[in-house]
Protein backbone atom coordinates (compact mmCIF):
# COMPACT_ATOMS: atom_id res chain seq x y z
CA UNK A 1 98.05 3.36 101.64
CA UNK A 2 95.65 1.44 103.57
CA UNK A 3 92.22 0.19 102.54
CA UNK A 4 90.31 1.41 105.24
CA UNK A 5 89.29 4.70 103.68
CA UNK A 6 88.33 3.35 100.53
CA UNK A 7 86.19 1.43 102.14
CA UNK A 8 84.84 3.87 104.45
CA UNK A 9 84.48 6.50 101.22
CA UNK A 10 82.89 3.57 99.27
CA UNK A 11 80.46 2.90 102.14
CA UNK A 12 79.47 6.22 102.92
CA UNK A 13 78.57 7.00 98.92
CA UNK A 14 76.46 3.90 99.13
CA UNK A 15 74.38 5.14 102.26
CA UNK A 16 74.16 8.44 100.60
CA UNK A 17 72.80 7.30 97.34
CA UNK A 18 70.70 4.80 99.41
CA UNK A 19 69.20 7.89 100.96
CA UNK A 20 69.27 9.68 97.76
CA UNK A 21 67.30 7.51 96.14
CA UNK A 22 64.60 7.01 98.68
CA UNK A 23 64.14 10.89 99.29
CA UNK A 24 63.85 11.16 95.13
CA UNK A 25 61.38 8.59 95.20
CA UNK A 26 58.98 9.98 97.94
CA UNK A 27 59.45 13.53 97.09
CA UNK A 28 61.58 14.38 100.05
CA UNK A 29 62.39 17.61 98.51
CA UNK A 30 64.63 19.72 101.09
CA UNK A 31 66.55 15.99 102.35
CA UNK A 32 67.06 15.10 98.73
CA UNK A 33 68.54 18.60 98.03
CA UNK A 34 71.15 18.02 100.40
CA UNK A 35 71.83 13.92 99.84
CA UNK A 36 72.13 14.24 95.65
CA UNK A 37 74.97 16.54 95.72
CA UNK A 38 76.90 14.89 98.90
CA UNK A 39 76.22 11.76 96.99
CA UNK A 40 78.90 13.02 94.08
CA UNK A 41 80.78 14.81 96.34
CA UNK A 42 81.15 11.40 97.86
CA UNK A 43 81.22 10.06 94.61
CA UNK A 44 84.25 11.95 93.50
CA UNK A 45 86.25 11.05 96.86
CA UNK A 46 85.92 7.55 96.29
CA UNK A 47 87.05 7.75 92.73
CA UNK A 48 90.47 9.58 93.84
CA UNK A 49 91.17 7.20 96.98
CA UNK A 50 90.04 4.20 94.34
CA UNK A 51 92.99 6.06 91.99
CA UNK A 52 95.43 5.81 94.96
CA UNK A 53 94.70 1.87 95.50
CA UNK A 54 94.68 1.13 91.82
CA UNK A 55 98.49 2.38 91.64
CA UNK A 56 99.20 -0.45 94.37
CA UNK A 57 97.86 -2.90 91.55
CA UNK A 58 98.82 -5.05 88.31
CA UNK A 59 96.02 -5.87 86.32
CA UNK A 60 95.75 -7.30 82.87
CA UNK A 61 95.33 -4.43 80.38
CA UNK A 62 91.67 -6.30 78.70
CA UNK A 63 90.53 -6.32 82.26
CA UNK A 64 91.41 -2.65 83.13
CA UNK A 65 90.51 -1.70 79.90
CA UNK A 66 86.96 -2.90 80.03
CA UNK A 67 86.54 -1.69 83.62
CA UNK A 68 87.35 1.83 82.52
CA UNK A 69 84.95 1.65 79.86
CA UNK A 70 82.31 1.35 81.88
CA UNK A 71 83.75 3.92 85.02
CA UNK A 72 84.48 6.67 82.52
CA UNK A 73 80.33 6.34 81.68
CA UNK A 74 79.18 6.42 84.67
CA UNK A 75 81.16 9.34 85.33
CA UNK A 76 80.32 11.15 82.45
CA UNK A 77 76.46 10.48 82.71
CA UNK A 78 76.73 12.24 86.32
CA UNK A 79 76.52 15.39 84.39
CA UNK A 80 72.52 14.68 83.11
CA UNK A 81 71.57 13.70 86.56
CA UNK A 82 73.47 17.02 88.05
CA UNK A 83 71.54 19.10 85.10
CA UNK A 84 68.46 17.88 85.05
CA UNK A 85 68.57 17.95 88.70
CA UNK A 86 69.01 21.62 88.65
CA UNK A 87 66.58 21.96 86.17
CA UNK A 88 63.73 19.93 88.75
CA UNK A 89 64.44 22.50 91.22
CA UNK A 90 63.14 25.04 88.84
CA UNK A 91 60.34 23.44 87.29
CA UNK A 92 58.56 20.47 87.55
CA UNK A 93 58.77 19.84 84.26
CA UNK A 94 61.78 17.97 84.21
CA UNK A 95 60.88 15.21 86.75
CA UNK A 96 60.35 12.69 83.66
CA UNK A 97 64.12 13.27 82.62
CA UNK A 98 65.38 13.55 85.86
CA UNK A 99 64.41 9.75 86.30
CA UNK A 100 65.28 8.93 83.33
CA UNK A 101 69.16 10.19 84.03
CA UNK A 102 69.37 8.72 87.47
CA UNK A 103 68.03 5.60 86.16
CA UNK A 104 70.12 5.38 83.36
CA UNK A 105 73.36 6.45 85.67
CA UNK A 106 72.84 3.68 88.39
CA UNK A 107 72.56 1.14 85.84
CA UNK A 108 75.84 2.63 84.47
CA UNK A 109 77.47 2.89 88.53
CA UNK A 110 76.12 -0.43 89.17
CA UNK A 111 78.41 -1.65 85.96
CA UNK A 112 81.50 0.08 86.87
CA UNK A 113 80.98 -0.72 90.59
CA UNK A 114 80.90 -4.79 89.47
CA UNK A 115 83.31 -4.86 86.99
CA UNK A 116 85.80 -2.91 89.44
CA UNK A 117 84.88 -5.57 91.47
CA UNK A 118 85.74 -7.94 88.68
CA UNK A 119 89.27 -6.46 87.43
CA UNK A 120 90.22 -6.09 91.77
CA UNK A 121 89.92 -10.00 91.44
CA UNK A 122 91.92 -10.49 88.44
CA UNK A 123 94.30 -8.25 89.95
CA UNK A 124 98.08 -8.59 91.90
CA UNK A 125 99.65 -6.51 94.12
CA UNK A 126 102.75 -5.23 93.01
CA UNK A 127 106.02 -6.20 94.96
CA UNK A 128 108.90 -3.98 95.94
């Protein structure tokens, strides 16, 4: 398998979040509708061609190990920033926790995102 679409997938996630984020922030309601969800759709497509890549890949098991830690969180606190998303379109109410759980899951992406970066570097290609 070639790079190139992980890249591209990895790219296009950041853009969207990028955009994400800056629609949240000034209350760009109907574009921010449409760029949170494509962000985890986008989100999700990375993770499987990241899956893909990783099988091409020998990395120590402390490295991977701590890496996964922190990829299986940020996965996992998608789900209070997909809630109380849903619950901000219903009332404004939940703004406050709606930060909150995007805050607290792009601290957590930002983690897996750099120490993927780390275990890629401590990482060999497998032969044959």
């Amino acid at each position: 398998m070639e790079t190139l679409p992980f890249w591209f997938s990895f790219v296009t996630t950041v853009v969207l979040l990028t955009g994400a984020l800056l629609t949240g922030w000034t209350r760009k309601r109907r574009l921010h509708l449409w760029l949170g969800p494509l962000v985890m759709v986008s989100l999700v497509v990375t993770i499987v061609l990241t899956e893909e890549l990783v099988r091409r890949y020998d990395f120590p098991a402390d490295v991977k190990r701590i890496h996964l830690w922190f990829a299986k969180t940020g996965g996992l606190l998608a789900l209070p920033v997909i809630l109380t998303g849903v619950a901000l379109w219903r009332t404004e109410k939940a703004r406050r926790w709606h930060k909150a759980a995007v805050l607290v899951w792009l601290v957590s992406v930002l983690a897996a995102t750099g120490t993927g970066i780390w275990m890629f570097s401590h990482g060999a290609v497998k032969t044959g």
